[in-house]
C-alpha atoms as a PDB file:
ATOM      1  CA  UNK A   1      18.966 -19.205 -12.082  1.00  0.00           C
ATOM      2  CA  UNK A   2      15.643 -20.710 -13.086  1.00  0.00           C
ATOM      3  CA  UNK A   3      12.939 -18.247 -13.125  1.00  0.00           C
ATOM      4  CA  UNK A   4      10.403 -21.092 -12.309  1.00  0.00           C
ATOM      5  CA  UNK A   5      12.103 -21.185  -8.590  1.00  0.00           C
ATOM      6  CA  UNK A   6       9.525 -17.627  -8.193  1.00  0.00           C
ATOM      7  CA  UNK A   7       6.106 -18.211  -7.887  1.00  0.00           C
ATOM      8  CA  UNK A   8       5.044 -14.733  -6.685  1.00  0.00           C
ATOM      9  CA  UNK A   9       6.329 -11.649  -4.641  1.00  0.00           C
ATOM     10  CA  UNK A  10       5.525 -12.357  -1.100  1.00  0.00           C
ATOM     11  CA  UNK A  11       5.185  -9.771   0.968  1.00  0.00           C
ATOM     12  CA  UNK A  12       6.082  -5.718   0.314  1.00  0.00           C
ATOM     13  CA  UNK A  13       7.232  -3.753   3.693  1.00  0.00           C
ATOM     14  CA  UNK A  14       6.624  -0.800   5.069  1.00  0.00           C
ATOM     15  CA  UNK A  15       7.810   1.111   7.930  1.00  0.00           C
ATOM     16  CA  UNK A  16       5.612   2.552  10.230  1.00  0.00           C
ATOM     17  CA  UNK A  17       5.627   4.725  13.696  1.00  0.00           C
ATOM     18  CA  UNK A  18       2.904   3.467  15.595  1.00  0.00           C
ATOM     19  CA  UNK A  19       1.960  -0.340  14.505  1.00  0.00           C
ATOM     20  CA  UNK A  20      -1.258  -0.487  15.812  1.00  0.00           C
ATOM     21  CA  UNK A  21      -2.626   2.999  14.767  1.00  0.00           C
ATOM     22  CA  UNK A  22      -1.104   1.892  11.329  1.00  0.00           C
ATOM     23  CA  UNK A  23      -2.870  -1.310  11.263  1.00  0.00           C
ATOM     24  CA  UNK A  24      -5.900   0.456  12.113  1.00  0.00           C
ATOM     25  CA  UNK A  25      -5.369   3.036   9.257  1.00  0.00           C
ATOM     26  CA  UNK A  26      -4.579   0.398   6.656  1.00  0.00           C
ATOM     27  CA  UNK A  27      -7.886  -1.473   7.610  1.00  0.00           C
ATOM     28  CA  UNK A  28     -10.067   1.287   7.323  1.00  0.00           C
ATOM     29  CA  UNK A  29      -8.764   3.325   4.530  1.00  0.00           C
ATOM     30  CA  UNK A  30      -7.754   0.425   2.332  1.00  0.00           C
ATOM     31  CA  UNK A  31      -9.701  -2.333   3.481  1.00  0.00           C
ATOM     32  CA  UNK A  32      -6.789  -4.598   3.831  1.00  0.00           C
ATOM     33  CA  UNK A  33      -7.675  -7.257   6.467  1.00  0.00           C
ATOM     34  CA  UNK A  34      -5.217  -8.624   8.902  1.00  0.00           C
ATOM     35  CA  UNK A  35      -3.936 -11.746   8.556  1.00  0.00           C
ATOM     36  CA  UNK A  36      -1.256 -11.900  12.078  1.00  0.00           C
ATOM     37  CA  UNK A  37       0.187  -9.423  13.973  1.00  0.00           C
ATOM     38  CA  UNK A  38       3.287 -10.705  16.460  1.00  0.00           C
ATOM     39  CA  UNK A  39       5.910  -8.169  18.269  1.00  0.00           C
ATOM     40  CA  UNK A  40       6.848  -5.212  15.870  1.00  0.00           C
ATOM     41  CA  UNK A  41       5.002  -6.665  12.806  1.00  0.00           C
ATOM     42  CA  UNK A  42       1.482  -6.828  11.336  1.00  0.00           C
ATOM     43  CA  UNK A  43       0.762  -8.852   7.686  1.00  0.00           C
ATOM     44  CA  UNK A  44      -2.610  -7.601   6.028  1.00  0.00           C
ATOM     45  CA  UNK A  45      -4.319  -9.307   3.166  1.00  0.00           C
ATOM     46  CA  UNK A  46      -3.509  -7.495  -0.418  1.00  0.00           C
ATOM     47  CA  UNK A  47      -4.867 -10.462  -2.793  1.00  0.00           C
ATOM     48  CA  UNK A  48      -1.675 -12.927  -3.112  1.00  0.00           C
ATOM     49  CA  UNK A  49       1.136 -10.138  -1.749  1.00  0.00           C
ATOM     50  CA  UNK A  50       0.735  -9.847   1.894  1.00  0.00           C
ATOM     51  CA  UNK A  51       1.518  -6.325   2.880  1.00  0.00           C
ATOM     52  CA  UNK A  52       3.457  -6.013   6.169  1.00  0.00           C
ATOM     53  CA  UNK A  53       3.646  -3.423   8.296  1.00  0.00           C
ATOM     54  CA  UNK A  54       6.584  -2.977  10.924  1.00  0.00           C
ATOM     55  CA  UNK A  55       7.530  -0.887  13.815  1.00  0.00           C
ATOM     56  CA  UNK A  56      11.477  -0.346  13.170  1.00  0.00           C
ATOM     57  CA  UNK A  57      13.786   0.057  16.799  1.00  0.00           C
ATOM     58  CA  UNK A  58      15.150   2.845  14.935  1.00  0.00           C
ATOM     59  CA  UNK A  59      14.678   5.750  12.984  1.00  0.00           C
ATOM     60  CA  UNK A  60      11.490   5.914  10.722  1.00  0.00           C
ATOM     61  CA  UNK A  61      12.537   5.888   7.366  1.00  0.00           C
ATOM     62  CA  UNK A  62       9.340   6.357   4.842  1.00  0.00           C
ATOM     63  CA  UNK A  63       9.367   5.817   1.554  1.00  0.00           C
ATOM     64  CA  UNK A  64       9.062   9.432   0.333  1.00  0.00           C
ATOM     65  CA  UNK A  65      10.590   9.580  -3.271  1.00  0.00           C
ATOM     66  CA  UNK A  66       8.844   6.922  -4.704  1.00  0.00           C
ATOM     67  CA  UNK A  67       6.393   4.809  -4.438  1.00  0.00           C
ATOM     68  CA  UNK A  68       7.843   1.498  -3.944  1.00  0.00           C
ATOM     69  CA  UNK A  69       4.371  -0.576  -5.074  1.00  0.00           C
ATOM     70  CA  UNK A  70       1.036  -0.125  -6.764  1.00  0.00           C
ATOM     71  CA  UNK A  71      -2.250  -1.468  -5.411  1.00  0.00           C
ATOM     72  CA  UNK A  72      -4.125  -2.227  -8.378  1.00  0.00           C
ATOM     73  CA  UNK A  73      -7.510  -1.005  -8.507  1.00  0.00           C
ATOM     74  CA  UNK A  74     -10.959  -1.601 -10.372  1.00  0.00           C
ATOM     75  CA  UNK A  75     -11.984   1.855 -10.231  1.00  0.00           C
ATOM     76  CA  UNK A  76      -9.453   4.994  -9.947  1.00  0.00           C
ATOM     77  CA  UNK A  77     -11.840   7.143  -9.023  1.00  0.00           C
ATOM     78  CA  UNK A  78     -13.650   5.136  -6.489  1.00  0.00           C
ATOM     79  CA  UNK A  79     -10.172   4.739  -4.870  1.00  0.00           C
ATOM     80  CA  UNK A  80      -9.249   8.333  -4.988  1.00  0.00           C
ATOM     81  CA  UNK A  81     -12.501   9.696  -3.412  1.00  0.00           C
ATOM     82  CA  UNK A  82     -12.047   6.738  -0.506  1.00  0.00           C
ATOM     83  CA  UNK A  83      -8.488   7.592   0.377  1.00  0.00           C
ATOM     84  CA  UNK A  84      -9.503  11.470   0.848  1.00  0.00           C
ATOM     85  CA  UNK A  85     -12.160  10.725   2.878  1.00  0.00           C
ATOM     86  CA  UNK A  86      -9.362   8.611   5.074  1.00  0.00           C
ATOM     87  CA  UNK A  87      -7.290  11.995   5.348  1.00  0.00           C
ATOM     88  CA  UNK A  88      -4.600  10.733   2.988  1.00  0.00           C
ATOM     89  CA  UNK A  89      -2.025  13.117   1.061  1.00  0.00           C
ATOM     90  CA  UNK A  90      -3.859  12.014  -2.455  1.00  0.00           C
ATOM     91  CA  UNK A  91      -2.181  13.542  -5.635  1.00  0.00           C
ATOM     92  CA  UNK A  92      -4.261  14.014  -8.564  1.00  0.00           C
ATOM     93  CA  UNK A  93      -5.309  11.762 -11.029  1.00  0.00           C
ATOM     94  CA  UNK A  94      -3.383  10.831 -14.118  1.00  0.00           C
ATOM     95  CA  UNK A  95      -4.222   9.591 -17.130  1.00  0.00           C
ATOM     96  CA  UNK A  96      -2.088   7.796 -20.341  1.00  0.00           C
ATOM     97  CA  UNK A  97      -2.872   5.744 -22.781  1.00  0.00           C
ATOM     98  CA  UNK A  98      -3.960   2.325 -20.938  1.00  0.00           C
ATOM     99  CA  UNK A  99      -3.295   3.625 -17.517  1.00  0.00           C
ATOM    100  CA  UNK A 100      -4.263   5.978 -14.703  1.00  0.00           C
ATOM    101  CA  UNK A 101      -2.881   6.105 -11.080  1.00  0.00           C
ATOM    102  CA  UNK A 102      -1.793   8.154  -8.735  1.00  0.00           C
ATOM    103  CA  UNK A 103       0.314   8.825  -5.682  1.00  0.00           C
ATOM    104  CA  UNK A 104      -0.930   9.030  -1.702  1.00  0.00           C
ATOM    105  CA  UNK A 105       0.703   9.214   1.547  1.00  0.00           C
ATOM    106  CA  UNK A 106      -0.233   6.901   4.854  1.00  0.00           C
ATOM    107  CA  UNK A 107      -0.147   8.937   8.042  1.00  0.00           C
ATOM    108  CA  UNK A 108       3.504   7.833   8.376  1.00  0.00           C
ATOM    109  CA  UNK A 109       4.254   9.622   5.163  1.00  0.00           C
ATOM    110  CA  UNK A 110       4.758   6.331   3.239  1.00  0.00           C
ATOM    111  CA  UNK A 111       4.358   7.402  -0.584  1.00  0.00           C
ATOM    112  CA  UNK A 112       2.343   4.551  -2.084  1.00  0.00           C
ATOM    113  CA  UNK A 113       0.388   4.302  -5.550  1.00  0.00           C
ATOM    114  CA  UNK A 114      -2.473   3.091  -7.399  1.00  0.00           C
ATOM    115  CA  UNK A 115      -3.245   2.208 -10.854  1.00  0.00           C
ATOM    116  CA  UNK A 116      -5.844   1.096 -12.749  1.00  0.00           C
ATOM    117  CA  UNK A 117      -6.181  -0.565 -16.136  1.00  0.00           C
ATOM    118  CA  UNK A 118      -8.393  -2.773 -18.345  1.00  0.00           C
ATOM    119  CA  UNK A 119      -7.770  -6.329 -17.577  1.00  0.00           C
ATOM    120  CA  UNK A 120      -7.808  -8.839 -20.593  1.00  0.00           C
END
């Protein structure tokens, strides 16, 4: 298959209980912005990669082993301090060579990361 087919990742999922408390969550803690929201799903702005939330008919399965994305971020720390204040489950800081990130929940118990590295 030819590579060139791909132009980007479209959209990431992610389950949610409550779509519009969610939406509301992911607005203010993140500062996604909401490009359409129709029946049981909501698509907010993350640069190119829309992130979409949905309401499943079933069971809520979070993602709770992994983190199954990384936001990238400018500053780490900036992002850290903002997603405490939001009441998000924020894990600490870490640091390698070229890299920091770290790991937080959304009130769903979604784990989700970010990183943050020197762009060239």
């Amino acid at each position: 298959m030819d590579a060139r087919l791909f132009k980007r990742i479209d959209t990431v999922f992610v389950p949610v209980r409550d779509l519009d408390s969610a939406v509301s969550w992911y607005t203010r803690a993140l500062g996604l912005s909401l490009r359409w929201k129709q029946a049981n799903y909501a698509a907010l702005d993350a640069a190119q990669t829309a992130l979409t939330l949905y309401q499943p008919a079933g069971e809520l399965r979070p993602f709770t082993d992994h983190a199954p994305f990384n936001l990238y971020a400018t500053d780490v720390q900036a992002a850290h301090r903002a997603l405490q204040a939001a009441g998000a489950q924020v894990e600490p800081i870490q640091i390698e060579p070229g890299v920091s990130f770290f790991d937080f929940k959304d009130p769903d118990g979604n784990r989700l990361g970010i990183c943050s590295f020197p762009e060239g």
